[in-house]
N, C-alpha and C. Protein backbone atom coordinates (compact mmCIF):
# COMPACT_ATOMS: atom_id res chain seq x y z
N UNK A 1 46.81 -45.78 2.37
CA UNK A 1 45.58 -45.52 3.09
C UNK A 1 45.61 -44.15 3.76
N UNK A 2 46.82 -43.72 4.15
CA UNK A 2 46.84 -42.63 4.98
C UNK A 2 47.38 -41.24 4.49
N UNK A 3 47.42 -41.76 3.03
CA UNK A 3 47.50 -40.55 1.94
C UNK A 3 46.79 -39.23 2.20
N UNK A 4 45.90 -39.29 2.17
CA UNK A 4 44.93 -38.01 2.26
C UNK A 4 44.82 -37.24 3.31
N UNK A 5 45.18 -38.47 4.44
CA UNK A 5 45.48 -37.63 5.70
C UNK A 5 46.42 -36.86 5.80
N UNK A 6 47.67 -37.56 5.04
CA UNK A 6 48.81 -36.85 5.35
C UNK A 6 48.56 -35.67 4.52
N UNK A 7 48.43 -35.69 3.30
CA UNK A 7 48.08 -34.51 2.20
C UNK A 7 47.04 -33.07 2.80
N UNK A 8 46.23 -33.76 4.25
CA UNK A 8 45.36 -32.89 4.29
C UNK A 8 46.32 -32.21 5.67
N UNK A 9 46.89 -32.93 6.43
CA UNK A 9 47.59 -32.24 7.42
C UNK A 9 48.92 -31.29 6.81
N UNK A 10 49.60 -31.68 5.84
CA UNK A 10 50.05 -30.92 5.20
C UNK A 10 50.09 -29.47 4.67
N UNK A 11 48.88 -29.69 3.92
CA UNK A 11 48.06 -28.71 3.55
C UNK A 11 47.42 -27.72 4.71
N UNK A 12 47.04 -28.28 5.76
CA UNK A 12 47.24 -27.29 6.77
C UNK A 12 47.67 -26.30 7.71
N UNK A 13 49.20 -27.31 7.32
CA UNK A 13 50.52 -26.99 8.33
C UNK A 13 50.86 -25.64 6.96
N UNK A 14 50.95 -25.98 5.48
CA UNK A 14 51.26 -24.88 4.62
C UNK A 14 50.44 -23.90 4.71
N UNK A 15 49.20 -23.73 5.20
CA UNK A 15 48.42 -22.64 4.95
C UNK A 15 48.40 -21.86 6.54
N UNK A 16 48.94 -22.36 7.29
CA UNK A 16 49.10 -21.58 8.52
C UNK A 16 50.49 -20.84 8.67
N UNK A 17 51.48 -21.23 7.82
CA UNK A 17 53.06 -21.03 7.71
C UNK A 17 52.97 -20.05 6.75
N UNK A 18 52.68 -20.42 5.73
CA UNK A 18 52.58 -19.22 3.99
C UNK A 18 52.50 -17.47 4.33
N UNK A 19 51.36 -17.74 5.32
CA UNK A 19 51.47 -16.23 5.29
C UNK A 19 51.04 -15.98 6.77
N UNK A 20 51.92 -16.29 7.58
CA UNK A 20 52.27 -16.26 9.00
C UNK A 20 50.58 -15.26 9.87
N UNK A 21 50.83 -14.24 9.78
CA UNK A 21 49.39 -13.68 10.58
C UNK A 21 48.18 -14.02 10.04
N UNK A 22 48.09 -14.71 9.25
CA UNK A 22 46.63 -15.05 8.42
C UNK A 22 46.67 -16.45 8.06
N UNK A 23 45.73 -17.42 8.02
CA UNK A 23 45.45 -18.61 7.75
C UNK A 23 44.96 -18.83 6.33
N UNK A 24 45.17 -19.65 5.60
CA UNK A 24 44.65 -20.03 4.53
C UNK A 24 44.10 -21.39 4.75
N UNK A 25 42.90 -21.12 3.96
CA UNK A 25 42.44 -22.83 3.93
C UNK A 25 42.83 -23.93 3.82
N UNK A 26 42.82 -25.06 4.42
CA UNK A 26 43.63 -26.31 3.38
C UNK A 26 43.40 -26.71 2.30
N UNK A 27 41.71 -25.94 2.39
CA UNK A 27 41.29 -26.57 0.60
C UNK A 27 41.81 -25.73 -0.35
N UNK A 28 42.40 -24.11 -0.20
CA UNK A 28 42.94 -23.71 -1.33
C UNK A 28 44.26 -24.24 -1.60
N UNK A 29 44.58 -24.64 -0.09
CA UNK A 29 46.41 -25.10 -0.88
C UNK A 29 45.97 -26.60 -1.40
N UNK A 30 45.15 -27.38 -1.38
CA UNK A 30 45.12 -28.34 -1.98
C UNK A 30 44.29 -28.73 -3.31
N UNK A 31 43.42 -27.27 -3.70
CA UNK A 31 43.02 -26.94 -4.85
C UNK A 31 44.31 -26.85 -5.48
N UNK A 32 45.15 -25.85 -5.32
CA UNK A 32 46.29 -25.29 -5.78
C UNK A 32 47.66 -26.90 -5.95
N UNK A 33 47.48 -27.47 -5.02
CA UNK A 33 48.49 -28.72 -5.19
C UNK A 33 47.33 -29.90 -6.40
N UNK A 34 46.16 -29.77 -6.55
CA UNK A 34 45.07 -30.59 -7.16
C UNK A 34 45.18 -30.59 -8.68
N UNK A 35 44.79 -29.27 -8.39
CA UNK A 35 44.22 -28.82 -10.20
C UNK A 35 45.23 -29.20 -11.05
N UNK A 36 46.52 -28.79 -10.95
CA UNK A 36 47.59 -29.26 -12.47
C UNK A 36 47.53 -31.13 -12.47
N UNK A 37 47.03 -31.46 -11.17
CA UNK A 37 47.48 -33.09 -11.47
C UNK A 37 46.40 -33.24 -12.23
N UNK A 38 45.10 -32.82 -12.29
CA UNK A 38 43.89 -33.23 -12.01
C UNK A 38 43.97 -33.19 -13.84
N UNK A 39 44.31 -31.79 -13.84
CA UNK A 39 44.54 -31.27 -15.69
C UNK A 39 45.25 -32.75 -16.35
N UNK A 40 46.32 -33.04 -15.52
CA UNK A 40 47.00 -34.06 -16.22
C UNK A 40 46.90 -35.06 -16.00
N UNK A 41 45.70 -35.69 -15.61
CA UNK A 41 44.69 -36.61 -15.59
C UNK A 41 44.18 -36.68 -17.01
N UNK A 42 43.59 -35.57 -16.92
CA UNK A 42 42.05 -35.21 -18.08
C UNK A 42 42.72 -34.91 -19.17
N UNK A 43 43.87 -34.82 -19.87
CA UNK A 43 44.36 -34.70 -20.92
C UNK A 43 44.17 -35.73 -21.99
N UNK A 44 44.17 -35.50 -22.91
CA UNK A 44 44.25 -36.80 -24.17
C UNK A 44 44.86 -37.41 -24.28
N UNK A 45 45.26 -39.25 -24.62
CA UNK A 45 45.97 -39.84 -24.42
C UNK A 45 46.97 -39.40 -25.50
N UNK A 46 48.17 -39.47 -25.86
CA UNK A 46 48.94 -39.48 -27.07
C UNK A 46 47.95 -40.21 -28.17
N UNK A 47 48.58 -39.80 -29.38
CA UNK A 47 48.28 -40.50 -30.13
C UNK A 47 48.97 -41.33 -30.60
N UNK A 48 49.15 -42.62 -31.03
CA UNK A 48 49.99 -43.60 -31.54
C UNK A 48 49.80 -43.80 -32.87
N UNK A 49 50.91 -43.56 -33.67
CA UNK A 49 51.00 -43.55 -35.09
C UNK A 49 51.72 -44.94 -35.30
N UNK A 50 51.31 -45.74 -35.82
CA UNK A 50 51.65 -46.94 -36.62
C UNK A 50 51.82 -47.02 -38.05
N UNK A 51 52.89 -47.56 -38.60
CA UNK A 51 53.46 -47.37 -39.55
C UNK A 51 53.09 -49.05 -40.10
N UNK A 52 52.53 -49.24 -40.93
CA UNK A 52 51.86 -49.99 -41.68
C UNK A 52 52.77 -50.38 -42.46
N UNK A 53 53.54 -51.76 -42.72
CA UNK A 53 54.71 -51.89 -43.45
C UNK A 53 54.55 -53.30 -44.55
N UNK A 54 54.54 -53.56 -45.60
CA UNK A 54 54.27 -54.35 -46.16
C UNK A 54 55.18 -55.44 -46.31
């Protein structure tokens, strides 16, 4: 339940640390932590080859 919270306080605590005199958003570090999962979500399942045996 408290996933997102933690992910979003996270993401906050990294974007205030990363680059010390300047703030970054939490939504870019969590675009940036998002997108490859998100990709590997949306990918195609394998394909399953079955071998048909008489």
């Amino acid at each position: 339940m408290a996933t997102g919270a933690i992910l979003m306080a996270v993401a906050d605590l990294v974007g205030r640390s990363i680059i010390a005199p300047l703030e970054l958003p939490a939504c870019v570090v969590t675009a940036v932590l998002g997108a490859p999962f998100f990709m590997l979500l949306m990918r195609p399942p394998a394909s399953r080859k079955t071998s048909v045996s008489g």
